[in-house]
C-alpha atoms as a PDB file:
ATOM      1  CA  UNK A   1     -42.583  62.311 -36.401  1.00  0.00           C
ATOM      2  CA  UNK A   2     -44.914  64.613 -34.826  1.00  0.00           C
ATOM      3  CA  UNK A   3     -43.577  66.067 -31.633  1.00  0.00           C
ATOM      4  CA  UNK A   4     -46.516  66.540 -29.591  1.00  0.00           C
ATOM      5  CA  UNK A   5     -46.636  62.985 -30.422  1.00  0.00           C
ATOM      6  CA  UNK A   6     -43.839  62.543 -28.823  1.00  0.00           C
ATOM      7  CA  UNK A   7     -43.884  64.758 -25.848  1.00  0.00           C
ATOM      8  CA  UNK A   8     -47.434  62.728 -25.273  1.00  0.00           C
ATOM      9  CA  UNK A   9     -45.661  59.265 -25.442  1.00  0.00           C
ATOM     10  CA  UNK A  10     -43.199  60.108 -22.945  1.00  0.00           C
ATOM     11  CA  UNK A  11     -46.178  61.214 -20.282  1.00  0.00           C
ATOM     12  CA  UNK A  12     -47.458  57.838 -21.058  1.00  0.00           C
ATOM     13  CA  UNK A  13     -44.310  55.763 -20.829  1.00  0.00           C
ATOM     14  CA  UNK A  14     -42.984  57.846 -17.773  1.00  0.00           C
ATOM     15  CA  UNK A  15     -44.632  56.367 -14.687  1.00  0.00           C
ATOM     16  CA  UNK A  16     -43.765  52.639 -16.545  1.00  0.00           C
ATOM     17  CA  UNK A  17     -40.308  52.595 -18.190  1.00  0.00           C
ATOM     18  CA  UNK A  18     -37.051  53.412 -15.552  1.00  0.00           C
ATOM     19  CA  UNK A  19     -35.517  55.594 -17.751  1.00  0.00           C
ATOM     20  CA  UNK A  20     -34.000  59.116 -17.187  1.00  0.00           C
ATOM     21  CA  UNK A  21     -35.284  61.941 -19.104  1.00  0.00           C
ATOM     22  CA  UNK A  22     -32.671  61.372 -22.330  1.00  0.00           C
ATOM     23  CA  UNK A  23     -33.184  57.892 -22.450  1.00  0.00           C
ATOM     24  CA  UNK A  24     -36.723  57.880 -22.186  1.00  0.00           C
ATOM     25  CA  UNK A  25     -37.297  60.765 -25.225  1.00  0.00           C
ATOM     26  CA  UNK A  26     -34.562  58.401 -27.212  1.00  0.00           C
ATOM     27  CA  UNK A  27     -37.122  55.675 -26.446  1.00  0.00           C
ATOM     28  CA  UNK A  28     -39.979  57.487 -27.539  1.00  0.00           C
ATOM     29  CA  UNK A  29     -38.183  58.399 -30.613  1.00  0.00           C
ATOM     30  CA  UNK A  30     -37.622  55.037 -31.873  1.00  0.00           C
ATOM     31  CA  UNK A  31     -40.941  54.296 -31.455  1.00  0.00           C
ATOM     32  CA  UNK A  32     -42.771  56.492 -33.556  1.00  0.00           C
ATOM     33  CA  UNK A  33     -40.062  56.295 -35.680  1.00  0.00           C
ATOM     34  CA  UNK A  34     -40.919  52.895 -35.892  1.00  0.00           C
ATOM     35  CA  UNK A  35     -44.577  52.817 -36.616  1.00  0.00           C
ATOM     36  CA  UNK A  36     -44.052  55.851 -39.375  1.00  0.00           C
ATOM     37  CA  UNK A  37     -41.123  53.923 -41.401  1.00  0.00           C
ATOM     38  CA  UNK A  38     -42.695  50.342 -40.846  1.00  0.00           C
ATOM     39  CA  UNK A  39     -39.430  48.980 -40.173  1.00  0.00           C
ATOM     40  CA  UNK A  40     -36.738  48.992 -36.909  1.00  0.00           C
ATOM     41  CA  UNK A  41     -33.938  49.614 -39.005  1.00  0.00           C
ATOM     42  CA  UNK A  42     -31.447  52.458 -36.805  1.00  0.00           C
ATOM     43  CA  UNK A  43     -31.040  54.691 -39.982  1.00  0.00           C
ATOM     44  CA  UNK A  44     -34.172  54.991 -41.354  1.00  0.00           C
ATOM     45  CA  UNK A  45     -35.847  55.879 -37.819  1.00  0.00           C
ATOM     46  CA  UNK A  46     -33.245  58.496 -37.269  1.00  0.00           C
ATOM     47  CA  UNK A  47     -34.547  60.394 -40.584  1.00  0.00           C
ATOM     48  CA  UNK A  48     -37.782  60.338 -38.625  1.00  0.00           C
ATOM     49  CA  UNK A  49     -36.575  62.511 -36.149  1.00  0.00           C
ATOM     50  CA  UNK A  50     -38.581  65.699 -35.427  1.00  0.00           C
ATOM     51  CA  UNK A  51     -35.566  68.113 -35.506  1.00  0.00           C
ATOM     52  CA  UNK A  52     -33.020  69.891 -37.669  1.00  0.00           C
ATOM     53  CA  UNK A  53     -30.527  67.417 -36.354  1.00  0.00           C
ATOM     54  CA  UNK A  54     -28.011  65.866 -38.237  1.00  0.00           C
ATOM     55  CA  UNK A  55     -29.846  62.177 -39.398  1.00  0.00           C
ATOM     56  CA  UNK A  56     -25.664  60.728 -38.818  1.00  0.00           C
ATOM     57  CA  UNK A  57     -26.010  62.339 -34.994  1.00  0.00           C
ATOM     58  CA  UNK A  58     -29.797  60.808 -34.267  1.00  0.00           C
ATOM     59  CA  UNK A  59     -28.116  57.398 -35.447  1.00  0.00           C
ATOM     60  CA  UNK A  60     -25.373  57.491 -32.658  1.00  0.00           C
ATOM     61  CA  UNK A  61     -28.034  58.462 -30.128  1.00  0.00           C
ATOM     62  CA  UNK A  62     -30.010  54.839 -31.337  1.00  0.00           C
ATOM     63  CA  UNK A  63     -26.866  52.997 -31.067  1.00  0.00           C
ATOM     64  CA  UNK A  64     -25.995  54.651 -27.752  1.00  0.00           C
ATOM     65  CA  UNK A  65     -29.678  53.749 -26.116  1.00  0.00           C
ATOM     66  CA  UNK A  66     -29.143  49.670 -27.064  1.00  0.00           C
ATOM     67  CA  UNK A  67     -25.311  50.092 -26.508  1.00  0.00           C
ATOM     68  CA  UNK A  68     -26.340  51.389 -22.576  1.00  0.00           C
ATOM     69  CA  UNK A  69     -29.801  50.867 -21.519  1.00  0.00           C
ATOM     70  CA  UNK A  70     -30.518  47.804 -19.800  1.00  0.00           C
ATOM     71  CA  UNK A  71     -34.105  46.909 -18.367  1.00  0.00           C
ATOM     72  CA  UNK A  72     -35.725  44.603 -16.307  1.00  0.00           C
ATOM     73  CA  UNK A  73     -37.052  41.140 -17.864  1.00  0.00           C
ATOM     74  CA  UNK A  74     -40.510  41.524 -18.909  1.00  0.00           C
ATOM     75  CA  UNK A  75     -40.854  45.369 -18.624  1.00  0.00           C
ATOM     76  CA  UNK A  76     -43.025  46.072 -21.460  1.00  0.00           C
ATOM     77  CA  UNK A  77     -45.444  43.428 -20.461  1.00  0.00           C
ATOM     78  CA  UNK A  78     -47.386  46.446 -17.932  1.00  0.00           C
ATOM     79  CA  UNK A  79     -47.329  48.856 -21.092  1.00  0.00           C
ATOM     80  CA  UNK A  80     -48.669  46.471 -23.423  1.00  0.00           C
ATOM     81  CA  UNK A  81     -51.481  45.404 -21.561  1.00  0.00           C
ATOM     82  CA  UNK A  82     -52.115  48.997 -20.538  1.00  0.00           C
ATOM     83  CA  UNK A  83     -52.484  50.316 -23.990  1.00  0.00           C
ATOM     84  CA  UNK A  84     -54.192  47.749 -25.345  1.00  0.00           C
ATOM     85  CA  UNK A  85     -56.835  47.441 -23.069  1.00  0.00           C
ATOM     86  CA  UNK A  86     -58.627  44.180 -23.653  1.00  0.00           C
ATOM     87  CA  UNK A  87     -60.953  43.196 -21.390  1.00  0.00           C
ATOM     88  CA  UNK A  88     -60.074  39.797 -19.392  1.00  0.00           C
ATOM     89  CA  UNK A  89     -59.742  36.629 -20.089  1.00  0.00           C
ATOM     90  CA  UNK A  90     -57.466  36.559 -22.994  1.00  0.00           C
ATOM     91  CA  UNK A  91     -57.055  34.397 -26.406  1.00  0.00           C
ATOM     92  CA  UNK A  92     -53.059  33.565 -25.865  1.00  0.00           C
ATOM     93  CA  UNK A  93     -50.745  31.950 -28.699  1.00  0.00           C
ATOM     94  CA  UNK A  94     -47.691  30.297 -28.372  1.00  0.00           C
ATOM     95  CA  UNK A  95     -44.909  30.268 -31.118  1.00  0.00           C
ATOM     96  CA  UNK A  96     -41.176  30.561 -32.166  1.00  0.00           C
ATOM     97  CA  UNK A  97     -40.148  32.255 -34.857  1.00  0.00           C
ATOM     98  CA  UNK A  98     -36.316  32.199 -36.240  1.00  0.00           C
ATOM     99  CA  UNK A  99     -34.225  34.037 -38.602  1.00  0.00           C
ATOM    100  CA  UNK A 100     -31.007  34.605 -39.494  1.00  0.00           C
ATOM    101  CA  UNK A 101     -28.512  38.016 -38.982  1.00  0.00           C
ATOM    102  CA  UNK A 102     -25.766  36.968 -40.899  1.00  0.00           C
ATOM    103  CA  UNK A 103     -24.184  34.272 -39.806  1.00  0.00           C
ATOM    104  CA  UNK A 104     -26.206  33.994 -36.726  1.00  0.00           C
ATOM    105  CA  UNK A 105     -29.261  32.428 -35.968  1.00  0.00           C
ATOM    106  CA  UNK A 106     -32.307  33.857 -34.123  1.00  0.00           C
ATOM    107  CA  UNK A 107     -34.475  31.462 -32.394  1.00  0.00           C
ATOM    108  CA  UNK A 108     -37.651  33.100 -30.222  1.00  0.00           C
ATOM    109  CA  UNK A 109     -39.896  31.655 -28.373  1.00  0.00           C
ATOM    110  CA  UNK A 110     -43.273  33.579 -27.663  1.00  0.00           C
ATOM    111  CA  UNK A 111     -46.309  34.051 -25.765  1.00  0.00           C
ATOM    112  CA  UNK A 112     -48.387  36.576 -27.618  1.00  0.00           C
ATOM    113  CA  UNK A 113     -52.313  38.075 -26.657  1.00  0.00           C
ATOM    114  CA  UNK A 114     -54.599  38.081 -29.417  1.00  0.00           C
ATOM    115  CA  UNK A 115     -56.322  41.111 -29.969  1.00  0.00           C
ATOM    116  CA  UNK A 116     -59.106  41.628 -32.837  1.00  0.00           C
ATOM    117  CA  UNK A 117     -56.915  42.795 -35.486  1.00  0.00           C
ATOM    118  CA  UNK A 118     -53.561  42.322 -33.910  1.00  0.00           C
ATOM    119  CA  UNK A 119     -51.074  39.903 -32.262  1.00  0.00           C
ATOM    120  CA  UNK A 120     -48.897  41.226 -29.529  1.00  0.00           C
ATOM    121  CA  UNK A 121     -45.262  39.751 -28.170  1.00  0.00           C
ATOM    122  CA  UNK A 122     -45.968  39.777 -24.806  1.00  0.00           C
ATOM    123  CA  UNK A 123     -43.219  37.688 -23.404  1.00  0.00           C
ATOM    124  CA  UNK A 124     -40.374  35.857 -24.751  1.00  0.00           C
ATOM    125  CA  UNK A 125     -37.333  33.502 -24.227  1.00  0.00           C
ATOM    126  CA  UNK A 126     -34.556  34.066 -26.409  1.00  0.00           C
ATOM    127  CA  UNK A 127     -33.324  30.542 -27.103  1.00  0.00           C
ATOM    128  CA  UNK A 128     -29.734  29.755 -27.226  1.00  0.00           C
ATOM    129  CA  UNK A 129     -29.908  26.775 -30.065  1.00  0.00           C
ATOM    130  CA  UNK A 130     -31.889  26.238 -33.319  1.00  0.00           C
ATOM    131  CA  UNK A 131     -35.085  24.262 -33.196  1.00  0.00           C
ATOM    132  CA  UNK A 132     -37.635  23.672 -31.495  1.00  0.00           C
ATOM    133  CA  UNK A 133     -37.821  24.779 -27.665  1.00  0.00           C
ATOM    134  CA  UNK A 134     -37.589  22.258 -24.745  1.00  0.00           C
ATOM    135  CA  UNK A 135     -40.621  21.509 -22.481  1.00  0.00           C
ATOM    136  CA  UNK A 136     -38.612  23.225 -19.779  1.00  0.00           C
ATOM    137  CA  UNK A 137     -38.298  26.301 -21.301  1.00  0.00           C
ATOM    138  CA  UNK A 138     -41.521  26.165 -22.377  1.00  0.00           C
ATOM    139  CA  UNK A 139     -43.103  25.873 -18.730  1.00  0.00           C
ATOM    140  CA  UNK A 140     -40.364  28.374 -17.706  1.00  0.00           C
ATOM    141  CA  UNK A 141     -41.753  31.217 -20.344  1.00  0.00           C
ATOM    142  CA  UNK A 142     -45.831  30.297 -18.650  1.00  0.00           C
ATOM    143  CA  UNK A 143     -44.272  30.444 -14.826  1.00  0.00           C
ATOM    144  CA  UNK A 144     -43.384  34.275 -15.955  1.00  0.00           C
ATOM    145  CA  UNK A 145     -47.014  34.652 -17.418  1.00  0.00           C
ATOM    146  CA  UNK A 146     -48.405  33.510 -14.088  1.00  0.00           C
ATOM    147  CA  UNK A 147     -46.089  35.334 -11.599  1.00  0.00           C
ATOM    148  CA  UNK A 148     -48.156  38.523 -13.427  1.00  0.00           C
ATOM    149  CA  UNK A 149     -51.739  37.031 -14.008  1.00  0.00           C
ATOM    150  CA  UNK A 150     -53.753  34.413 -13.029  1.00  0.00           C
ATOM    151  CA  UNK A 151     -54.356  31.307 -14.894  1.00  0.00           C
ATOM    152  CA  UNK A 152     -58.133  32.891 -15.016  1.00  0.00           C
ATOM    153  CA  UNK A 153     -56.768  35.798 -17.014  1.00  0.00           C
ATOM    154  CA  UNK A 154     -56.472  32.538 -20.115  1.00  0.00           C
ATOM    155  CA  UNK A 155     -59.690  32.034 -22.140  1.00  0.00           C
ATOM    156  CA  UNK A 156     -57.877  29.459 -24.284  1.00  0.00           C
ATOM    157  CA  UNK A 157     -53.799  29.297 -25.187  1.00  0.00           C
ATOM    158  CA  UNK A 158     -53.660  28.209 -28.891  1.00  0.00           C
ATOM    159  CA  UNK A 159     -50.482  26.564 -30.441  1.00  0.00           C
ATOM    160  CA  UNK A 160     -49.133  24.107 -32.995  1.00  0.00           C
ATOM    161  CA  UNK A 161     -47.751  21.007 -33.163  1.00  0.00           C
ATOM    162  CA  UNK A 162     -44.675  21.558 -32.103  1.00  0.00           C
ATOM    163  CA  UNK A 163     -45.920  22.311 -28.948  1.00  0.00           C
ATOM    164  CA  UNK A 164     -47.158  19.218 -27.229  1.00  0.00           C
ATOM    165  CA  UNK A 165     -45.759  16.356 -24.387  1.00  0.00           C
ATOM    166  CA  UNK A 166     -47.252  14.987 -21.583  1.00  0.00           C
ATOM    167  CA  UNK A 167     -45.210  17.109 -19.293  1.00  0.00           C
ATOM    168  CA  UNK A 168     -46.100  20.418 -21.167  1.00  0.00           C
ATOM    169  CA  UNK A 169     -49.783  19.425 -21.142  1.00  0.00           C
ATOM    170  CA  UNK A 170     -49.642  18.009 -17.160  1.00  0.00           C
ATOM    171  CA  UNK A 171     -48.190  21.458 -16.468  1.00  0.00           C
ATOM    172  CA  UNK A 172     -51.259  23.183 -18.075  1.00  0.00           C
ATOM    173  CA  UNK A 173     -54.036  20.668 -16.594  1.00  0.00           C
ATOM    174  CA  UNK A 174     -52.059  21.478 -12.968  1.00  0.00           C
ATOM    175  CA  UNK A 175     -51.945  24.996 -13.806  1.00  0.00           C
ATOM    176  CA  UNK A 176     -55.588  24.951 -14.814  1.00  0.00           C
ATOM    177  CA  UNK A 177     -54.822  27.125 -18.156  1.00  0.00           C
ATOM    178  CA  UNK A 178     -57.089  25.569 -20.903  1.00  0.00           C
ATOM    179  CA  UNK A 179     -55.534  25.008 -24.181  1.00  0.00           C
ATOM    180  CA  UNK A 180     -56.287  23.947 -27.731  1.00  0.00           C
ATOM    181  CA  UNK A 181     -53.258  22.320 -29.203  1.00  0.00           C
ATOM    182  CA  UNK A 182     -52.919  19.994 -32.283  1.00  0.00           C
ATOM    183  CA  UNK A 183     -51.614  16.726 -32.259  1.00  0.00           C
ATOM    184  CA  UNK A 184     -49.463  15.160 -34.157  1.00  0.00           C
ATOM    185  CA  UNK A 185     -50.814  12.156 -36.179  1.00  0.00           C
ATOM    186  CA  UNK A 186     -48.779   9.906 -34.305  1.00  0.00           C
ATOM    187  CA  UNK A 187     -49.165  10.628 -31.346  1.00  0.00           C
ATOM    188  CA  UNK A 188     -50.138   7.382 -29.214  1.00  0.00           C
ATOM    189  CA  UNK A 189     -53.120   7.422 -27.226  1.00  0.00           C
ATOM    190  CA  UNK A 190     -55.331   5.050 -25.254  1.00  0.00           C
ATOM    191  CA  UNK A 191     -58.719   3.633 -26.079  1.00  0.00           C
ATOM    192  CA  UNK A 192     -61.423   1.539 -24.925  1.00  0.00           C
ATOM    193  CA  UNK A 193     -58.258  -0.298 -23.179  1.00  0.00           C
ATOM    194  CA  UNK A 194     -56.198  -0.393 -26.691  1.00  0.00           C
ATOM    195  CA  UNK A 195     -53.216   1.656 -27.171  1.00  0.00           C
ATOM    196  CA  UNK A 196     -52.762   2.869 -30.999  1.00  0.00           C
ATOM    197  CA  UNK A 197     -51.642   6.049 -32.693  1.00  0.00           C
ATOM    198  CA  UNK A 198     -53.908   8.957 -34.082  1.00  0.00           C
ATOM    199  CA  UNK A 199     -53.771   8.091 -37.452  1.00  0.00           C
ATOM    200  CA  UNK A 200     -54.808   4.334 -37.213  1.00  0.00           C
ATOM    201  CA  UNK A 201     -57.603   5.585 -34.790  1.00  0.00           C
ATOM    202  CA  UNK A 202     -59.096   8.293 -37.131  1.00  0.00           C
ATOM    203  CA  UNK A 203     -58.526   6.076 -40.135  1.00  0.00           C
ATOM    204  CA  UNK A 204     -62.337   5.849 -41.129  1.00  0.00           C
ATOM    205  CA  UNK A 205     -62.575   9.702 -39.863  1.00  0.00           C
ATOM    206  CA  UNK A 206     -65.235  11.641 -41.550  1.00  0.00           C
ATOM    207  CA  UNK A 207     -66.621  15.026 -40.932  1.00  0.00           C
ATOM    208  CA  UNK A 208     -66.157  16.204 -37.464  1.00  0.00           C
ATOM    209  CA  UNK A 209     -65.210  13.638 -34.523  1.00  0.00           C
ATOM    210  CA  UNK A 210     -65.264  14.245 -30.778  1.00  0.00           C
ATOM    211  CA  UNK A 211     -64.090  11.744 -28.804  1.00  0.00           C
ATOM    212  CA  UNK A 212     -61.916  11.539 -25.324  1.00  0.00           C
ATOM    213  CA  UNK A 213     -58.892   9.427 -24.856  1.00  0.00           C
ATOM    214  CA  UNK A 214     -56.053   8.871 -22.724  1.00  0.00           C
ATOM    215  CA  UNK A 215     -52.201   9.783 -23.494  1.00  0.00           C
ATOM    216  CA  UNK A 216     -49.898   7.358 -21.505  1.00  0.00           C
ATOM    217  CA  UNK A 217     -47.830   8.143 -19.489  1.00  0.00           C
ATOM    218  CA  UNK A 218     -45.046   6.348 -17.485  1.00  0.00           C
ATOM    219  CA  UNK A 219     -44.288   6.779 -13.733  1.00  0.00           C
ATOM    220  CA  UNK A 220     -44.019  10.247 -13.813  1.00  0.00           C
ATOM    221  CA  UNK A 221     -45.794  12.145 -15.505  1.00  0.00           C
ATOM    222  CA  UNK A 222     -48.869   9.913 -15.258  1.00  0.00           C
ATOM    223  CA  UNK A 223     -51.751   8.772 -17.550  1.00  0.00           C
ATOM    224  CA  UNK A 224     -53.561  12.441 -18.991  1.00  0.00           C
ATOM    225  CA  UNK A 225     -57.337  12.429 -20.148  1.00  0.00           C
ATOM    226  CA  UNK A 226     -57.492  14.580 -22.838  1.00  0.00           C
ATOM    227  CA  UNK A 227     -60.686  15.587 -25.009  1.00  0.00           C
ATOM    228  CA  UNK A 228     -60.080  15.849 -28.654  1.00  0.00           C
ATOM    229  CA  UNK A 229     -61.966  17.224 -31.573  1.00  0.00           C
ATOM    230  CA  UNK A 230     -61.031  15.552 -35.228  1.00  0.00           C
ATOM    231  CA  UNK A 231     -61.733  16.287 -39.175  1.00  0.00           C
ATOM    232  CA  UNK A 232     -60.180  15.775 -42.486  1.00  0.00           C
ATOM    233  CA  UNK A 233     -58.536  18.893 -43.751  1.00  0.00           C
ATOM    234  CA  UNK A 234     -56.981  19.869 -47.265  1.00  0.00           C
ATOM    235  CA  UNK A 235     -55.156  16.639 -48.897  1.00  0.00           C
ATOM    236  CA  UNK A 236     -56.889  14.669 -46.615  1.00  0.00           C
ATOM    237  CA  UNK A 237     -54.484  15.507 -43.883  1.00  0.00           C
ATOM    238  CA  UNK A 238     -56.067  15.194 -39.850  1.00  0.00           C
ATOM    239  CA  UNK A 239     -56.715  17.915 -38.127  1.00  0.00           C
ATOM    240  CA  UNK A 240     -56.641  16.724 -34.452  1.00  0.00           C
ATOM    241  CA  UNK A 241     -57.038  19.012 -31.169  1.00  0.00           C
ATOM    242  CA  UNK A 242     -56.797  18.296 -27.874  1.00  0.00           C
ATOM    243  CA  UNK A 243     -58.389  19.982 -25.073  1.00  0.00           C
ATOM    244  CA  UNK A 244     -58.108  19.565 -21.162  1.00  0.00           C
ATOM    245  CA  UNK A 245     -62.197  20.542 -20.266  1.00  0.00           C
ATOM    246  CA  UNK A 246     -64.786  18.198 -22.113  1.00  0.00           C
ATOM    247  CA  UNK A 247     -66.810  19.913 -25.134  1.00  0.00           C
ATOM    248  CA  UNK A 248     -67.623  18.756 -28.389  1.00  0.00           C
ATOM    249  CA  UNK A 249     -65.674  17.886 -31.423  1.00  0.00           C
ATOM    250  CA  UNK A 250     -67.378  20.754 -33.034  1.00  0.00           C
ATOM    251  CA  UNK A 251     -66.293  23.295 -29.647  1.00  0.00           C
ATOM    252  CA  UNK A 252     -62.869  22.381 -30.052  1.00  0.00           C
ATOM    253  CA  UNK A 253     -61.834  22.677 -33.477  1.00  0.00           C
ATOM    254  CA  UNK A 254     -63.587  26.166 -33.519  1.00  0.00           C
ATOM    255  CA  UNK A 255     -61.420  27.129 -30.734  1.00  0.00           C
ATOM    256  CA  UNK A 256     -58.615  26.210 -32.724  1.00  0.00           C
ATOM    257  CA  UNK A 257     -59.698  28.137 -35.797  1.00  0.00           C
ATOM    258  CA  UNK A 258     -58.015  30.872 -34.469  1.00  0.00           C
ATOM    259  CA  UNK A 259     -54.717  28.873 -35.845  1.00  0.00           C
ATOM    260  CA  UNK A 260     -54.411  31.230 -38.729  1.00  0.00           C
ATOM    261  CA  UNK A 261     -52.791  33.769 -36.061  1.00  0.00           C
ATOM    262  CA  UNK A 262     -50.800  31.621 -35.007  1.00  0.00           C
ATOM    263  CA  UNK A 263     -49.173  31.455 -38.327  1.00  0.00           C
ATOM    264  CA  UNK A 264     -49.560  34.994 -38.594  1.00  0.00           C
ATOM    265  CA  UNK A 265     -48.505  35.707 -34.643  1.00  0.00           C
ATOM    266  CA  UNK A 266     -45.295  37.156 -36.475  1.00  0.00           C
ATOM    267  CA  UNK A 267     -46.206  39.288 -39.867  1.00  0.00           C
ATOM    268  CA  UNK A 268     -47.448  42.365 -36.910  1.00  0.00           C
ATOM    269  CA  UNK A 269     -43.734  42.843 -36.167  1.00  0.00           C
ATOM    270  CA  UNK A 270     -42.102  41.245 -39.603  1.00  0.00           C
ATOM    271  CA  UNK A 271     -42.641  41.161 -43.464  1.00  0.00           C
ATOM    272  CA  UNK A 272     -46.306  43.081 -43.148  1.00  0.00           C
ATOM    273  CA  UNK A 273     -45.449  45.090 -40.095  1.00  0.00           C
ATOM    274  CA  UNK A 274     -42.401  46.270 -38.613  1.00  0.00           C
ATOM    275  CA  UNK A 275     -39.911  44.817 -40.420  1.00  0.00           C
ATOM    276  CA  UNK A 276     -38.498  43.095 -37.425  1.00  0.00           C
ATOM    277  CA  UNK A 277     -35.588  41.334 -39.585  1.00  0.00           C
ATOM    278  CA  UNK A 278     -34.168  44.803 -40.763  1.00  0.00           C
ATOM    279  CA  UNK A 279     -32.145  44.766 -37.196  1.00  0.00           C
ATOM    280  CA  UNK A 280     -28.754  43.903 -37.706  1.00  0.00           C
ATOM    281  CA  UNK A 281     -28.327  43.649 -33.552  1.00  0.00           C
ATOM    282  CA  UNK A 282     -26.973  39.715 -32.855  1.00  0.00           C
ATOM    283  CA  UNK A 283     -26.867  40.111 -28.967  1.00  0.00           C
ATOM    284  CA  UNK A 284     -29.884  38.377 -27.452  1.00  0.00           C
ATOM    285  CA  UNK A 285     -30.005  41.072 -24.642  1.00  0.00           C
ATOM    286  CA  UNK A 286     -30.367  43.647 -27.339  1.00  0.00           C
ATOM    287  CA  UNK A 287     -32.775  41.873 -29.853  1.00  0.00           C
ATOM    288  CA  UNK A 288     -35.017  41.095 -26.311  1.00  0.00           C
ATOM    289  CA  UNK A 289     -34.694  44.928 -26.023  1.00  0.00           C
ATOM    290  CA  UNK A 290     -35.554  45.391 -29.303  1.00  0.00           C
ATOM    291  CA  UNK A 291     -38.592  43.149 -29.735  1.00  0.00           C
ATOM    292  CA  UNK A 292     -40.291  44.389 -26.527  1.00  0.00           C
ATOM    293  CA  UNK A 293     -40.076  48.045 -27.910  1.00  0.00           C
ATOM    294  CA  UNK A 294     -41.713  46.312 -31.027  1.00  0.00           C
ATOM    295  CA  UNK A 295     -44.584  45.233 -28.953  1.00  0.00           C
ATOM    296  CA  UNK A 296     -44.636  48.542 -27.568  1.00  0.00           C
ATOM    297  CA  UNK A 297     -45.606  49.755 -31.183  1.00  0.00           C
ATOM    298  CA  UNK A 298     -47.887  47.525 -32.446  1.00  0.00           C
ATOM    299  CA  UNK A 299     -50.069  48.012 -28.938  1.00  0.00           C
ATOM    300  CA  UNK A 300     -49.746  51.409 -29.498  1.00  0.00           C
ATOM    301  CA  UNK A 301     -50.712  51.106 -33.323  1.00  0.00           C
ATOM    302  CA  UNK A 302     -53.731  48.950 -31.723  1.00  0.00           C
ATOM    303  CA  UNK A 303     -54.579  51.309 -30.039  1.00  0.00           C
ATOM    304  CA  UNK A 304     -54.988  53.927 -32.466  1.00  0.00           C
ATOM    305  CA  UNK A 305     -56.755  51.671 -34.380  1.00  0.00           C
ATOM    306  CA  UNK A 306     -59.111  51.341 -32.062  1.00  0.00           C
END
């Protein structure tokens, strides 16, 4: 750990983070430490430490700072942006990633930006339960995303399956965020006045369709036009995205070819990155403290990249 490295960090971080002077070096400390040992494990970040001190004494110091230091929801999300410096609008994903500490399960929900070689946490719910996330907590997670940028600031927010419902996808139509999101197969939609699922729809699919249908809805939320694009994948398996703004079949699905980092929304800060499972913090307050100073780093690695 170089420390004019660090000594430059802290100018950077000072007019952002409300940290006294201690906390704020600690800070620093953890994350170069963190970029040079490729993982967040405590121990092997305090041997990074630029200093005769004792690597047992830097330790306590890291425990201390997620022990005591308490920040604001969503205070990276100004640093991130910052440092990364992409030009507006932005590819968004949204995913949830889980693991387990133990005995205890981590369940994440997250709203990343895409950036050309990187994808960076941006904000997060940590979810009480296993599974999948509710559509409440989904539209709660984009409400914080909008309270900081406009809907404008969205060139397109990519996500999976597990990610759809009319009242999710009313939200983003009101909201006027545009989206590429894939269907499920059996998802029921409306026709040329039939009602049938995907699947049976798309039976005779070949090559690329484009077509626009209707998902049902019941008094409230209502009917939603949606504008899909269609193929035949691996296995023959449909791939089927839906879009709220017409385009082609064709548009679509190349929109949602960005669904490879989607998949890979987590290997920045995990396996091929960070290590972000080495943690053996439980608390959700400290592994949201933890994964925003994760973010931190790989904007900052971005940025050197760059």
């Amino acid at each position: 750990m170089n420390i004019r490295a660090l000594a430059d960090l802290q100018k950077t971080l000072t007019p952002h983070v409300p940290l006294g002077k201690s906390r704020l070096e600690t800070l620093c400390m953890i994350l170069l430490g963190m970029i040079s040992a490729r993982t967040v494990n405590l121990t092997h970040i305090a041997s990074e430490r630029p200093s005769r001190a004792m690597v047992a004494s830097t330790y306590r110091r890291l425990q201390r700072f997620f022990q005591h230091v308490c920040l604001p929801e969503d205070w990276s999300v100004g640093i991130v942006i910052s440092l990364l410096g992409n030009p507006r609008p932005w590819h968004l994903c949204l995913d949830r990633t889980n693991w387990k500490i133990g005995k205890t399960d981590v369940n994440v929900l997250v709203l990343a930006v895409v950036t050309v070689k990187f994808r960076v946490p941006l904000m997060w719910t940590m979810l009480p339960h296993s599974g999948n996330s509710t559509t409440a907590q989904r539209i709660a997670l984009m409400k914080r995303y909008l309270a900081y940028f406009d809907a404008s600031t969205v060139r397109v927010l990519l996500a999976d399956r597990e990610f759809i419902g009319q009242e999710w996808f009313t939200f983003l139509v009101e909201q006027e965020i545009p989206f590429a999101i894939r269907m499920k197969e059996g998802q029921i939609v409306r026709t040329n006045g039939r009602e049938l699922n995907l699947r049976s729809l798309l039976s005779r699919c070949r090559g690329v369709r484009g077509f626009t249908a209707v998902l049902p809805g019941k008094a409230s939320p209502p009917d939603l036009k949606l504008h899909f694009g269609a193929r035949r994948i691996k296995g023959s398996e449909l791939l089927v995205v839906a879009s709220p703004y017409p385009a082609t079949g064709a548009h679509i699905l190349r929109q949602y070819k960005k669904r490879w980092l989607i998949e890979c929304l987590f290997a920045d800060s995990k396996t091929r990155g960070l290590n972000l499972e080495d943690t053996r913090l439980t608390l959700a307050s400290k592994l949201s403290l933890l994964i925003a100073i994760t973010a931190i780093a790989i904007a900052l690695i971005c940025r050197a990249a760059a």
